[in-house]
Each structure stands twice: as structure tokens, then as C-alpha cells.
N, C-alpha and C. Protein backbone atom coordinates (compact mmCIF):
# COMPACT_ATOMS: atom_id res chain seq x y z
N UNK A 1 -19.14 -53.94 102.63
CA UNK A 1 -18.63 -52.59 102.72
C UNK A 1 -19.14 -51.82 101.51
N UNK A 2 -19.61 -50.34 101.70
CA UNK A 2 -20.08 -49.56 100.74
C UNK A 2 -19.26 -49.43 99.76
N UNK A 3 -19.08 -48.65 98.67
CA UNK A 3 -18.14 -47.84 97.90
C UNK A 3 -18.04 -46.82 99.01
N UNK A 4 -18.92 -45.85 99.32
CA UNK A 4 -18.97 -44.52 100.11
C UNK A 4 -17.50 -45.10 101.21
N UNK A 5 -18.14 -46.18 102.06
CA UNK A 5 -16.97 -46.05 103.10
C UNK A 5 -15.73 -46.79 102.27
N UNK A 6 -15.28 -47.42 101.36
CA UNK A 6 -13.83 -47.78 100.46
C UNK A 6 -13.55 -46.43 100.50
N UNK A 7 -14.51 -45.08 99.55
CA UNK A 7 -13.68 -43.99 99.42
C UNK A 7 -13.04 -43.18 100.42
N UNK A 8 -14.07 -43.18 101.50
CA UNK A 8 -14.02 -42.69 103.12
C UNK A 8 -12.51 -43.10 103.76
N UNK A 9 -12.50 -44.61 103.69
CA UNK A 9 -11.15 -45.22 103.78
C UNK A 9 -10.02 -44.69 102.81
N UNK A 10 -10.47 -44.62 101.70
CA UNK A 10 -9.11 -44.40 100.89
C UNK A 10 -8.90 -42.83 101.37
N UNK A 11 -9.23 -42.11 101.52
CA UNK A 11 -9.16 -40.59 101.92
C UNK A 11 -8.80 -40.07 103.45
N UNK A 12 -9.15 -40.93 104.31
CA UNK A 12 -9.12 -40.98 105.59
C UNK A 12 -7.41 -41.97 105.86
N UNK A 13 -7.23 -42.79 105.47
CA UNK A 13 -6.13 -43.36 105.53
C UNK A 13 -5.13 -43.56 104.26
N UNK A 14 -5.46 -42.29 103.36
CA UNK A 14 -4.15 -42.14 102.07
C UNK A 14 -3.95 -43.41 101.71
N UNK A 15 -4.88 -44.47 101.32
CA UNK A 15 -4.19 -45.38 101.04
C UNK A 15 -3.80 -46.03 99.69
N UNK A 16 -3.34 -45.86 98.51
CA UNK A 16 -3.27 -46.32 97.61
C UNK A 16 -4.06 -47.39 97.15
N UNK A 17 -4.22 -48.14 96.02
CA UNK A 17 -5.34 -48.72 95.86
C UNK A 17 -4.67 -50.38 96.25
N UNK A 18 -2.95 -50.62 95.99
CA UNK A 18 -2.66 -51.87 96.25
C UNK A 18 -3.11 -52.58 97.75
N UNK A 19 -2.46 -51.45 98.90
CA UNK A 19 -3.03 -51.90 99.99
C UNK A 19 -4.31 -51.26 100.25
N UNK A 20 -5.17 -50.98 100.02
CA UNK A 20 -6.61 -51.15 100.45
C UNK A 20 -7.20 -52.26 99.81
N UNK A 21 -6.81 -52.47 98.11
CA UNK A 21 -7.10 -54.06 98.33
C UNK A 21 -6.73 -55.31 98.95
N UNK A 22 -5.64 -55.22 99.76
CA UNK A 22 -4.78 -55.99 100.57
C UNK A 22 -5.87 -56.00 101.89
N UNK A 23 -6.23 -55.24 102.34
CA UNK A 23 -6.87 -54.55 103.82
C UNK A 23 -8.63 -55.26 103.38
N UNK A 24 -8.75 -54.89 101.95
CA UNK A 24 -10.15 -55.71 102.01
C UNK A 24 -10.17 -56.98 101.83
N UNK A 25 -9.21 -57.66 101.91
CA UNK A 25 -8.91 -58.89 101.54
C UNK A 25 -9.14 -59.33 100.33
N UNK A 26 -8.94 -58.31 99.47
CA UNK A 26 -9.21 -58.77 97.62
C UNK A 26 -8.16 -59.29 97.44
N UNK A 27 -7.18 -59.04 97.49
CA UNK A 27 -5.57 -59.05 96.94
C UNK A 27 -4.71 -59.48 98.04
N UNK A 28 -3.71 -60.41 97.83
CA UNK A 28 -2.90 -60.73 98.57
C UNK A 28 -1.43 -60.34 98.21
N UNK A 29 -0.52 -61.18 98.74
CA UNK A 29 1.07 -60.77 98.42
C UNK A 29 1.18 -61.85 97.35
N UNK A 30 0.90 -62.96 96.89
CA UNK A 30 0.83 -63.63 95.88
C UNK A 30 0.48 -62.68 93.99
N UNK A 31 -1.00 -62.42 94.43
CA UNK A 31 -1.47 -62.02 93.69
C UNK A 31 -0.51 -60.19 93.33
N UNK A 32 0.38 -59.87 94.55
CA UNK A 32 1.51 -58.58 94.22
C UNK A 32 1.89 -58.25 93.33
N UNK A 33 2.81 -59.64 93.77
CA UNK A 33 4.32 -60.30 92.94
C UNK A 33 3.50 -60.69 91.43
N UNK A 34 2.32 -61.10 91.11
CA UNK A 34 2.11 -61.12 89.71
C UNK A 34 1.71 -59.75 88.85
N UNK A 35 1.03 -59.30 90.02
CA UNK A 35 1.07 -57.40 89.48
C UNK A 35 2.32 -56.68 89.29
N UNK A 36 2.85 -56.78 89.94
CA UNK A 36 4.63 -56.60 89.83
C UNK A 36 5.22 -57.20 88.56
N UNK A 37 5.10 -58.26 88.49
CA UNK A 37 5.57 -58.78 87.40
C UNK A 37 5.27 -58.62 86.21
N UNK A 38 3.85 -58.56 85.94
CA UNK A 38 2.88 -58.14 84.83
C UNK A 38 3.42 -56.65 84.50
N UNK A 39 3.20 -55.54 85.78
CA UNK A 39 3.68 -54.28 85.11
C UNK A 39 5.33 -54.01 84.47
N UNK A 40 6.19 -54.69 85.44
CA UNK A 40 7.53 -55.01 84.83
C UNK A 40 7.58 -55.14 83.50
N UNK A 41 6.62 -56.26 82.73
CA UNK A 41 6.89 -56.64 81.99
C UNK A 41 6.18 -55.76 80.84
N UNK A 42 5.39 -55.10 81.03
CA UNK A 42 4.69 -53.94 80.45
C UNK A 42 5.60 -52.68 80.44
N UNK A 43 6.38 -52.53 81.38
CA UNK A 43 7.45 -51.57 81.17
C UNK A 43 8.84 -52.23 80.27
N UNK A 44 9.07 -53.11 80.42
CA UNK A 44 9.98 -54.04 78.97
C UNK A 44 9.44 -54.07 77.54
N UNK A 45 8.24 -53.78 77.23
CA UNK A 45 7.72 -54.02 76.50
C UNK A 45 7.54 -52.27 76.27
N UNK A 46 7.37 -51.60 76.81
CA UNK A 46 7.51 -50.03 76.28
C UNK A 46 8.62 -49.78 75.81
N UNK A 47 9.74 -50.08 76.71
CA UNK A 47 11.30 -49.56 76.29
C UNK A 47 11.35 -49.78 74.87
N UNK A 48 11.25 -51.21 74.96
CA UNK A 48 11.55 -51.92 73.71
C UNK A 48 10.65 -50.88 72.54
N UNK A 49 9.47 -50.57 72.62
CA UNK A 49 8.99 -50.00 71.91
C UNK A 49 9.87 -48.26 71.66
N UNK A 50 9.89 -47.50 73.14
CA UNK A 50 10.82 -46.68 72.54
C UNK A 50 12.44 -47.00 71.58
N UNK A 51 12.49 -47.96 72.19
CA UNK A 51 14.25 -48.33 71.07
C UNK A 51 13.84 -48.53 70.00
N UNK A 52 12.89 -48.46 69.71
CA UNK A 52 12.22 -48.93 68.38
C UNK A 52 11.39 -47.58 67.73
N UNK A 53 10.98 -47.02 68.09
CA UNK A 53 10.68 -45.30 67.71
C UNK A 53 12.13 -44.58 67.58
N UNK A 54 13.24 -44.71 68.32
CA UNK A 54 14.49 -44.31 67.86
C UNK A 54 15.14 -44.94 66.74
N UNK A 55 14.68 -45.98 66.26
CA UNK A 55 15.22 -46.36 65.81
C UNK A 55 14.51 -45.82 63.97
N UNK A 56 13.68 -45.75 64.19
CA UNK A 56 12.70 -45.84 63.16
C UNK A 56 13.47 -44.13 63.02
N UNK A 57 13.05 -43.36 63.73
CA UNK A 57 13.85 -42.15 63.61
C UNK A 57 14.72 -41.87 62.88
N UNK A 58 16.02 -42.85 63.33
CA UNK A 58 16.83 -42.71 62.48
C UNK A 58 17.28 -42.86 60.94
N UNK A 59 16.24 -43.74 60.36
CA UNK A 59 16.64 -44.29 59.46
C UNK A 59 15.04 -43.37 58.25
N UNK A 60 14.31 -42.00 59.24
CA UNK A 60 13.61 -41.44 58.48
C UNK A 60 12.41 -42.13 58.40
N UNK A 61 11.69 -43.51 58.98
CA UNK A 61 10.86 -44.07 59.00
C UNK A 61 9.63 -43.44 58.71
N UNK A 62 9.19 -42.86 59.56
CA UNK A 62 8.04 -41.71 59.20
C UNK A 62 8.37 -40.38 59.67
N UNK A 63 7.48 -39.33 59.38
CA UNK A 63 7.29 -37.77 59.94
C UNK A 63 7.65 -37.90 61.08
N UNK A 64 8.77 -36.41 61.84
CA UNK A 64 8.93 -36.85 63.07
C UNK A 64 8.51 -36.34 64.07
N UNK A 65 7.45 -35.84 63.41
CA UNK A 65 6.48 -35.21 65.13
C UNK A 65 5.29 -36.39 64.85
N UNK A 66 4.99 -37.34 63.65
CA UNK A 66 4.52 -38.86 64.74
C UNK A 66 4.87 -39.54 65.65
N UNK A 67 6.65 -39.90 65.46
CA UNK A 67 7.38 -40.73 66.43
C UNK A 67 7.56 -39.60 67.60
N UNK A 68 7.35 -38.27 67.28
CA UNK A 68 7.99 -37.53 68.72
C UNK A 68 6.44 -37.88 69.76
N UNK A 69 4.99 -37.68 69.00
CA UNK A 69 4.05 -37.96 69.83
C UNK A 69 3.95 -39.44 70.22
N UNK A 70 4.51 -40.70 68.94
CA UNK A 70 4.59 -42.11 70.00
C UNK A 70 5.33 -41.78 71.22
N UNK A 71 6.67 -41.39 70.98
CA UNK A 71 7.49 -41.32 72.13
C UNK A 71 7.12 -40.59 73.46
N UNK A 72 6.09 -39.42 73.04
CA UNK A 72 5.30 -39.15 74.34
C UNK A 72 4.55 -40.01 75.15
N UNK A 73 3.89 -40.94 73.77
CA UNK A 73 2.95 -41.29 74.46
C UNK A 73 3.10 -42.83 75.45
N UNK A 74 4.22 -43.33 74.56
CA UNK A 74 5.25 -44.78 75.62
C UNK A 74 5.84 -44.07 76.67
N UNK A 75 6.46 -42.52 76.69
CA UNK A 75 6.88 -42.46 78.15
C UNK A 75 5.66 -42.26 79.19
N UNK A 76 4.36 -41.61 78.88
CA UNK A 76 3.70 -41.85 80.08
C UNK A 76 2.87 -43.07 80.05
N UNK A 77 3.06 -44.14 80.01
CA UNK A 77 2.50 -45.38 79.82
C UNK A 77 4.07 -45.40 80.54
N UNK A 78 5.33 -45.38 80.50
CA UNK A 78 6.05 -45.99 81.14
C UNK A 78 6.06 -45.46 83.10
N UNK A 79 5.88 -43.88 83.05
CA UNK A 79 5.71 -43.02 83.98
C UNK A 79 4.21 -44.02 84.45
N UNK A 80 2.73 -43.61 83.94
CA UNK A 80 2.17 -44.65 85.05
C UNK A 80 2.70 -46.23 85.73
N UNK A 81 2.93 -47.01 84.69
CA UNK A 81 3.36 -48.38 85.27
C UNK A 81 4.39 -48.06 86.44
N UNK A 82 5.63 -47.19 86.05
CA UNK A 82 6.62 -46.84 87.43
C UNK A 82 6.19 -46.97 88.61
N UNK A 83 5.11 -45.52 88.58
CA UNK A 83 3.90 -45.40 89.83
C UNK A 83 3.04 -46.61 90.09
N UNK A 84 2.75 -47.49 89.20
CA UNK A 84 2.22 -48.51 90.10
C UNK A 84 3.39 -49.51 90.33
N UNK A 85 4.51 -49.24 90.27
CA UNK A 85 5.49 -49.90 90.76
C UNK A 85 5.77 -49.40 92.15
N UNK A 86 5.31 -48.52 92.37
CA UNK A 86 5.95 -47.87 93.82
C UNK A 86 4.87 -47.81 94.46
N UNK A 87 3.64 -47.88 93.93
CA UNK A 87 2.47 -48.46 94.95
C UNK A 87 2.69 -49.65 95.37
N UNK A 88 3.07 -50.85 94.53
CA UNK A 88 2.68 -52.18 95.28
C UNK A 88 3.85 -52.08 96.61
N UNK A 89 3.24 -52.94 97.55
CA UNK A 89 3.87 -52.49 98.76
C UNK A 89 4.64 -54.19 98.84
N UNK A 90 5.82 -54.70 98.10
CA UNK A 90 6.10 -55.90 98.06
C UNK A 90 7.00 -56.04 99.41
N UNK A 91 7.34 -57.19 99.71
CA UNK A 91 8.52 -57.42 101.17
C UNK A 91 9.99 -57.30 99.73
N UNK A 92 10.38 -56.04 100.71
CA UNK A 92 11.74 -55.11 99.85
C UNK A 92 12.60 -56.41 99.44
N UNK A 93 13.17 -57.63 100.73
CA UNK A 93 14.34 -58.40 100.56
C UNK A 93 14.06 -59.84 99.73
N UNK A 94 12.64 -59.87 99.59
CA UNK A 94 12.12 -61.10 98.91
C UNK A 94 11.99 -60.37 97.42
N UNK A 95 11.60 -59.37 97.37
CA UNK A 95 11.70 -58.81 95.72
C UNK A 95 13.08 -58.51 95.21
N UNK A 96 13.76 -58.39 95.98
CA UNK A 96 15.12 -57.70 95.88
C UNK A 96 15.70 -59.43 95.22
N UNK A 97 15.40 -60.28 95.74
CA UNK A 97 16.12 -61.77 95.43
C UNK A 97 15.56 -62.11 94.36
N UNK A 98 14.15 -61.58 94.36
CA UNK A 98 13.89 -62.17 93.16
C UNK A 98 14.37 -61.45 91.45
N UNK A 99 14.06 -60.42 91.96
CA UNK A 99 14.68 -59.60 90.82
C UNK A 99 16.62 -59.98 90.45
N UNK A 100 16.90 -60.21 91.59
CA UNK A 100 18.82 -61.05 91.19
C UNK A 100 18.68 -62.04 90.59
N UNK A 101 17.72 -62.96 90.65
CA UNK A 101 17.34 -64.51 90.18
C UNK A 101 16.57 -64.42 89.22
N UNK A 102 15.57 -63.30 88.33
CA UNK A 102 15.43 -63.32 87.11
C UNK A 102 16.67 -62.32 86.53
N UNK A 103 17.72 -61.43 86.86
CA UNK A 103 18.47 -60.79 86.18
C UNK A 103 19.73 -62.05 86.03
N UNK A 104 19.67 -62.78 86.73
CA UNK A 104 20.83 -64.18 86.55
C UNK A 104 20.66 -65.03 85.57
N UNK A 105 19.35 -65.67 85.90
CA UNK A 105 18.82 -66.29 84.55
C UNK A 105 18.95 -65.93 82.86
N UNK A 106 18.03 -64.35 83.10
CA UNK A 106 18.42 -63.86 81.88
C UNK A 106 20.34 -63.31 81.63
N UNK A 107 20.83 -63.05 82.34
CA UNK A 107 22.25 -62.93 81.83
C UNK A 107 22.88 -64.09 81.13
N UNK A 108 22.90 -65.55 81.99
CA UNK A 108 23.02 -66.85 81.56
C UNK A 108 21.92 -66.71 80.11
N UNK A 109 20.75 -66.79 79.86
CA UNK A 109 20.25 -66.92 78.39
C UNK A 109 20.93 -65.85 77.52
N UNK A 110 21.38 -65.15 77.73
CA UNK A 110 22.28 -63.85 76.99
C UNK A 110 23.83 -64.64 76.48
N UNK A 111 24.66 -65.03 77.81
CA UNK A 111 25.25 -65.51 77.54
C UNK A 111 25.51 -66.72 76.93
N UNK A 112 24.38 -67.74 76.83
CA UNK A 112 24.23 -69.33 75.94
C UNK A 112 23.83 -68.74 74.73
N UNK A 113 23.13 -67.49 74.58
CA UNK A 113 22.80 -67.17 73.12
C UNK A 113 24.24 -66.71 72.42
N UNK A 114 25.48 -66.07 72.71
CA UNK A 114 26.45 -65.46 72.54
C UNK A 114 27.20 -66.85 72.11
N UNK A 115 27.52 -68.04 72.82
CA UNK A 115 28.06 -69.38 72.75
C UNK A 115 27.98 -69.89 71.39
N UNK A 116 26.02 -69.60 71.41
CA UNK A 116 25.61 -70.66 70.38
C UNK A 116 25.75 -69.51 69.05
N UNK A 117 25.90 -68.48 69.06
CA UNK A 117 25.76 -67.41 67.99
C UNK A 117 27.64 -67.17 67.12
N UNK A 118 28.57 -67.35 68.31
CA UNK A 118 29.90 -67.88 67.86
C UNK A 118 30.40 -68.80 67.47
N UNK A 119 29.51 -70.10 67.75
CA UNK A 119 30.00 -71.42 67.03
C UNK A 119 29.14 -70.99 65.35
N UNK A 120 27.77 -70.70 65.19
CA UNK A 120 27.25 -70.43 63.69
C UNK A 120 28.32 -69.83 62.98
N UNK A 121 29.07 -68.68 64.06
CA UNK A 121 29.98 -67.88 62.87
C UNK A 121 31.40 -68.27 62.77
N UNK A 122 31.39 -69.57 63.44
CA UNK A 122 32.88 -70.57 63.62
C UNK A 122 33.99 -69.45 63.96
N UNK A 123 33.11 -68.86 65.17
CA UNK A 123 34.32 -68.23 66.10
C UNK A 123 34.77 -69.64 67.26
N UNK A 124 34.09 -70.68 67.16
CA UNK A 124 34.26 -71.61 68.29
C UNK A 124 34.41 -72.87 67.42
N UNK A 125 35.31 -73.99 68.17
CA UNK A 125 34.80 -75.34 67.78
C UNK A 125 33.97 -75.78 68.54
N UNK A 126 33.22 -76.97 68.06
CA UNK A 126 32.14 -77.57 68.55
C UNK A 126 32.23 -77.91 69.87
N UNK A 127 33.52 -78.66 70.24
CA UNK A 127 34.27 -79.37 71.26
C UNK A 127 33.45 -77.98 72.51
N UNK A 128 34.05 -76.99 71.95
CA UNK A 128 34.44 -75.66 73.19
C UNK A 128 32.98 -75.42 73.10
N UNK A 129 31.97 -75.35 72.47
CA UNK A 129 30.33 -74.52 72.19
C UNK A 129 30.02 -75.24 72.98
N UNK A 130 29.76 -76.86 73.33
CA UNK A 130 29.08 -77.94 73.74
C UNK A 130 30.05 -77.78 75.42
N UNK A 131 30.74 -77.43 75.34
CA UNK A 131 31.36 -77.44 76.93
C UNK A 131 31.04 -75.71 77.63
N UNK A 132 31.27 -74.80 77.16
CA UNK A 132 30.50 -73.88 77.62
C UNK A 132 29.28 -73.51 77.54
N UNK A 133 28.31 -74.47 76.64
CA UNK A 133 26.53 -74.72 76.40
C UNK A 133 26.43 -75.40 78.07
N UNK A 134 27.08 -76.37 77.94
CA UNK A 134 26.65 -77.57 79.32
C UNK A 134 27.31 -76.65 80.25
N UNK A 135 28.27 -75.57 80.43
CA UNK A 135 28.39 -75.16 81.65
C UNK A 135 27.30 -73.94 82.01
N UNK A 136 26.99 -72.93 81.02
CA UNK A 136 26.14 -72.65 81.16
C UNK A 136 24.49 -73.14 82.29
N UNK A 137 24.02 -73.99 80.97
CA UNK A 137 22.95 -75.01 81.30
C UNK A 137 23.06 -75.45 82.58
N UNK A 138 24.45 -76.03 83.45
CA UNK A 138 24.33 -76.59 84.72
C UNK A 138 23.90 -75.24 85.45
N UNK A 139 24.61 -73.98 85.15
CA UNK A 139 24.11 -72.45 85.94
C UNK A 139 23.25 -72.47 86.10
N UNK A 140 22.30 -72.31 84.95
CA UNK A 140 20.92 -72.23 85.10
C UNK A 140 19.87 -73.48 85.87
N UNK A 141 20.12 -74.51 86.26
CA UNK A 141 19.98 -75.22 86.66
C UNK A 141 19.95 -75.24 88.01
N UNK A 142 21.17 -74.81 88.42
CA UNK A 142 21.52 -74.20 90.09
C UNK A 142 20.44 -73.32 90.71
N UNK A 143 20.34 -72.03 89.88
CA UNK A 143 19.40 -70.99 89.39
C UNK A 143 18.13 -71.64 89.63
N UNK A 144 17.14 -72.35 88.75
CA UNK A 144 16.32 -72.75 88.84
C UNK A 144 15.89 -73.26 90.49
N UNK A 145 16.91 -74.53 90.85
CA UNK A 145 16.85 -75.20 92.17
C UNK A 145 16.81 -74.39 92.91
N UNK A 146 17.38 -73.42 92.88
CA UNK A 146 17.75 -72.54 94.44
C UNK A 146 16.09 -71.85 94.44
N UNK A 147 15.36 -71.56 93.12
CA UNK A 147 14.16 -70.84 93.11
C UNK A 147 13.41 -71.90 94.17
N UNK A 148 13.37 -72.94 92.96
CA UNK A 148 12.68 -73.93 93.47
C UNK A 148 12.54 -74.75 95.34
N UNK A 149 13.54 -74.91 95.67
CA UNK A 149 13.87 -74.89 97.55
C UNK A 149 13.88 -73.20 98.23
N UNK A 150 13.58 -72.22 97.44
CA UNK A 150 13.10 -71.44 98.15
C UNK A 150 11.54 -71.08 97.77
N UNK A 151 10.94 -71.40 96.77
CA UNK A 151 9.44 -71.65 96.71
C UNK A 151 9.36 -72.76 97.86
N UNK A 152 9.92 -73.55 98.05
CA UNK A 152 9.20 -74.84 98.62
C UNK A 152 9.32 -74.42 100.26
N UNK A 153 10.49 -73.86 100.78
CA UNK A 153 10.74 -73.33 102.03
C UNK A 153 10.00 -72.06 102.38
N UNK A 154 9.38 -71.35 101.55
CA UNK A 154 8.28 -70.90 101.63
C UNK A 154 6.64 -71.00 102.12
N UNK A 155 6.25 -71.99 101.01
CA UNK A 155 5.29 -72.57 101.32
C UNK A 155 5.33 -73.54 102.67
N UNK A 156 6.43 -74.01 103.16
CA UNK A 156 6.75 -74.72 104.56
C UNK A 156 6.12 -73.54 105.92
N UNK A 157 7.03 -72.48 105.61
CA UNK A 157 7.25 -71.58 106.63
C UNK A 157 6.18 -71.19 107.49
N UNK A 158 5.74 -71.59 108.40
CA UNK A 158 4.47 -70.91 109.16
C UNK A 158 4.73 -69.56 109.68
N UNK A 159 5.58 -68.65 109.71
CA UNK A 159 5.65 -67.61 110.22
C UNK A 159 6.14 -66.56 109.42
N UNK A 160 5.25 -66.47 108.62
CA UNK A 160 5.64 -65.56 107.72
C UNK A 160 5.14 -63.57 107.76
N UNK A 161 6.17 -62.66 107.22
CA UNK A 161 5.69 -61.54 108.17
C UNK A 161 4.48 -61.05 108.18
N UNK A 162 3.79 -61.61 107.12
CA UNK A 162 2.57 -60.99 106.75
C UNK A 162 1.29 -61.59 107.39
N UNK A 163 1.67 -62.38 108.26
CA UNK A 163 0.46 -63.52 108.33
C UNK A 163 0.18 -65.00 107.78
N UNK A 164 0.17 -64.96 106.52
CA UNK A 164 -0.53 -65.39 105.71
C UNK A 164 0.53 -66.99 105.23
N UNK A 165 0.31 -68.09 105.17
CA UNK A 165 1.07 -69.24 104.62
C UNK A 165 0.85 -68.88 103.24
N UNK A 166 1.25 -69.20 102.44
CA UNK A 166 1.65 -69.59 100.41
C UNK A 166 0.86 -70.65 100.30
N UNK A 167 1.08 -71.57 101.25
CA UNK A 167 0.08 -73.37 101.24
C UNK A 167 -1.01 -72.81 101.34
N UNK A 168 -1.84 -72.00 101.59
CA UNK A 168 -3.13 -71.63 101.91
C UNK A 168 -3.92 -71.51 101.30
């Protein structure tokens, strides 16, 4: 296929660039979910940077029409990544689970950090840290498995909506 007819296509059928690489068979739903994930994590990594230009703010860090132009310049770095968040064309109820199952995980590491951060300041005895550590830990564990038998029931599934097996 030319460039001429890719552009022809992209113009003729509006298509964003995720699914026309999907349509040329560059990109799959595998390779999505890591674009997805990658930009996610590029938008975590901005925030963090704006909480951190506010922060610097406050305490007079530098001149503040530098931090006012960082802060311009992390929100549209956050504004593009968005937009390629709403390009990738992921299956809504499989992202939707997955995003509950990394916001679970990380709540559980939030909460074992809180456990282990109250026994240092002997808000806890040991007895109680080591029994809500291990209850924790079994959570995450559950967490993990349930990923894990639904990766695996995945890769099983021959009828998947897209076509395409995971085993493949």
C-alpha cells in the first residue's frame, strides 16, 4: 500500500491513526492495551510533575512565570496523551476490568504501605502489622489469580469479538 492511498484512506474514512493501524494490520488489540498503558502512565507521570510545579510554587522555588510556562507546558502534554486516549479504540468492558484490577492492586499497596508506616511509628503492635500485612498480601494475591485465570481464559477463548486468538 502507498502512503498516497494510507492518506486517501485516512481522509476518505476519518480514521484516526489507532485504527488504520489496526485495518493495516500493523497493530493489534494486544499491542492497544500497551499503548494505553504506556500513555496512562505518561499521564501519571505529568500529574505528578504538575503536583510538583505547585508545589515548588509554593514554597517560592523559582520565578513564577517559569513554573506558570512548565505548567503550560505539562498540561498540553497531558491534553495530547488524553486524545490519544480516546483514539485507541479498546473493548470498553475488558478495559473497564482492567482498570478496577490495577486501581485494586494499587489501593491494597497504599493500604500495606499505611500498615507498615504505623507499626515504624508504633501506632501498631507487631502481632496486629503482621496480621493485617498477611491479610492484605492474601488480597493481593486473589487480585493477582483472578488476573491471571482471566489472562489464561483468554488466551483459551476461540471466539473472541475481534477475530483474533491472544495464543496467536
Amino acid at each position: 500500500m502507498t502512503f498516497g492511498v494510507v492518506i486517501i484512506s485516512i481522509l476518505v474514512h476519518g480514521l484516526t491513526m489507532s485504527p488504520l493501524l489496526r485495518r493495516l494490520g500493523i497493530v493489534n488489540g494486544h499491542q492497544d492495551r500497551t499503548l494505553y498503558e504506556l500513555t496512562r502512565g505518561k499521564l501519571l507521570a505529568a500529574y505528578a510533575a504538575i503536583e510538583k510545579i505547585d508545589q515548588m510554587s509554593r514554597v517560592h522555588f523559582t520565578h513564577p512565570e517559569v513554573l506558570a510556562r512548565l505548567r503550560d507546558e505539562y498540561e498540553q502534554k497531558i491534553e495530547l496523551d488524553n486524545t490519544s486516549l480516546d483514539e485507541l479504540h479498546l473493548e470498553g468492558q475488558q478495559l473497564k476490568a482492567e482498570e478496577l484490577q490495577r486501581a485494586r492492586r494499587h489501593l491494597q499497596s497504599v493500604e500495606k504501605g499505611a500498615v507498615i508506616d504505623a507499626f515504624r511509628r508504633g501506632l501498631l503492635s507487631q502481632a496486629v502489622q503482621e496480621k493485617l500485612v498477611a491479610d492484605i498480601d492474601a488480597q493481593l494475591l486473589r487480585l493477582e489469580s483472578a488476573e491471571t485465570d482471566e489472562s489464561a481464559e483468554q488466551k483459551l477463548s476461540p471466539d473472541r469479538a475481534d477475530g483474533h486468538n491472544l495464543a496467536e
